[in-house]
Protein backbone atom coordinates (compact mmCIF):
# COMPACT_ATOMS: atom_id res chain seq x y z
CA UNK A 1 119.26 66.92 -75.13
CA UNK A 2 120.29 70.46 -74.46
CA UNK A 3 123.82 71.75 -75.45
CA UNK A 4 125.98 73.43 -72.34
CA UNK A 5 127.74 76.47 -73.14
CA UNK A 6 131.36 76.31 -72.77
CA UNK A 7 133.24 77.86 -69.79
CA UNK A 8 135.35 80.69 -70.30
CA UNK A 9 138.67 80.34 -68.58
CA UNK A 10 141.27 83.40 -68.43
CA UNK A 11 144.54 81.69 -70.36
CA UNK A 12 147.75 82.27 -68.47
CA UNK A 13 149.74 83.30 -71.04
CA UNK A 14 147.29 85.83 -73.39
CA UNK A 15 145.24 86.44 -70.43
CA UNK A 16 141.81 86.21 -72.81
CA UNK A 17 138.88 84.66 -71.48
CA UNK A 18 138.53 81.42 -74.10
CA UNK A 19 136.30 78.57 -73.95
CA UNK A 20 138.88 75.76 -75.39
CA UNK A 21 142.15 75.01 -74.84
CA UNK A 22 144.13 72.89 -72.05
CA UNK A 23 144.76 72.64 -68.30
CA UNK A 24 148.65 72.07 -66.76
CA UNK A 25 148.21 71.88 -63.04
CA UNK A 26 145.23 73.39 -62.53
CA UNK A 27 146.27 76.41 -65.31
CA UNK A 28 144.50 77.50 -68.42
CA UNK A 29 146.51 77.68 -71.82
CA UNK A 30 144.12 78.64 -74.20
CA UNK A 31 144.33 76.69 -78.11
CA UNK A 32 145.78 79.75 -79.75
CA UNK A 33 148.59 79.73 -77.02
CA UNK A 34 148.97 76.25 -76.87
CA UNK A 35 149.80 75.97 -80.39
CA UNK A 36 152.14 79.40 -80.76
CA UNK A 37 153.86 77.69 -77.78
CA UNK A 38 154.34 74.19 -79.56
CA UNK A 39 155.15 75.79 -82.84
CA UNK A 40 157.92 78.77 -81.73
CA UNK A 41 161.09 78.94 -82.37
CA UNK A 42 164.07 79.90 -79.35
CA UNK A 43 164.97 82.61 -81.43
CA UNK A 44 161.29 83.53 -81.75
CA UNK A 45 160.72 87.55 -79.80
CA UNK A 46 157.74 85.74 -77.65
CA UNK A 47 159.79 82.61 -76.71
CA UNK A 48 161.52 83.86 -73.28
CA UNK A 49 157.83 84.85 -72.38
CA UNK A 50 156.25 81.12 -72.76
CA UNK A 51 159.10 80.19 -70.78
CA UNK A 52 158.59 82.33 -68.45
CA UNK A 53 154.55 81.55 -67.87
CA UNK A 54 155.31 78.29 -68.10
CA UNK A 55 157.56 78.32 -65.06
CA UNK A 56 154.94 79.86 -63.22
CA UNK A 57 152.64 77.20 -63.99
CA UNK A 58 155.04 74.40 -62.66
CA UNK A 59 156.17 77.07 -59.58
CA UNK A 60 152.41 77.22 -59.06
CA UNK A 61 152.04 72.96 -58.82
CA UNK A 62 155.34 73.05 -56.77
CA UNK A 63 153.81 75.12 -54.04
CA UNK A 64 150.53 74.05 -53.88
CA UNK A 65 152.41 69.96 -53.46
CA UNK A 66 153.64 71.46 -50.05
């Protein structure tokens, strides 16, 4: 058995190419993302800009439904 190597995705938020981390519709969040997203605060300088990546993520599933 031969191990694969792990595909590098570009993470929407960081915009890194990283080889673990999650997919929402289609869209990369990469695990150090994914967890400064889960564990900030709304008073937190980088909040406003999850928010806002994550709307283009759902804006993103939204237009590709039509």
């Amino acid at each position: 058995m031969g191990t694969h190597p792990k595909e590098i995705s570009s993470c929407i938020i960081c915009h890194q190419g990283k080889d673990q981390g999650i997919r929402i519709c289609g869209q990369f969040i990469c695990s150090d993302c994914e967890r400064d997203i889960v564990n900030s605060d709304v008073r937190d300088e980088h909040y406003q800009h999850y928010v806002n990546e994550m709307k283009r993520i759902w804006l993103s599933a939204l237009t590709l439904g039509h």
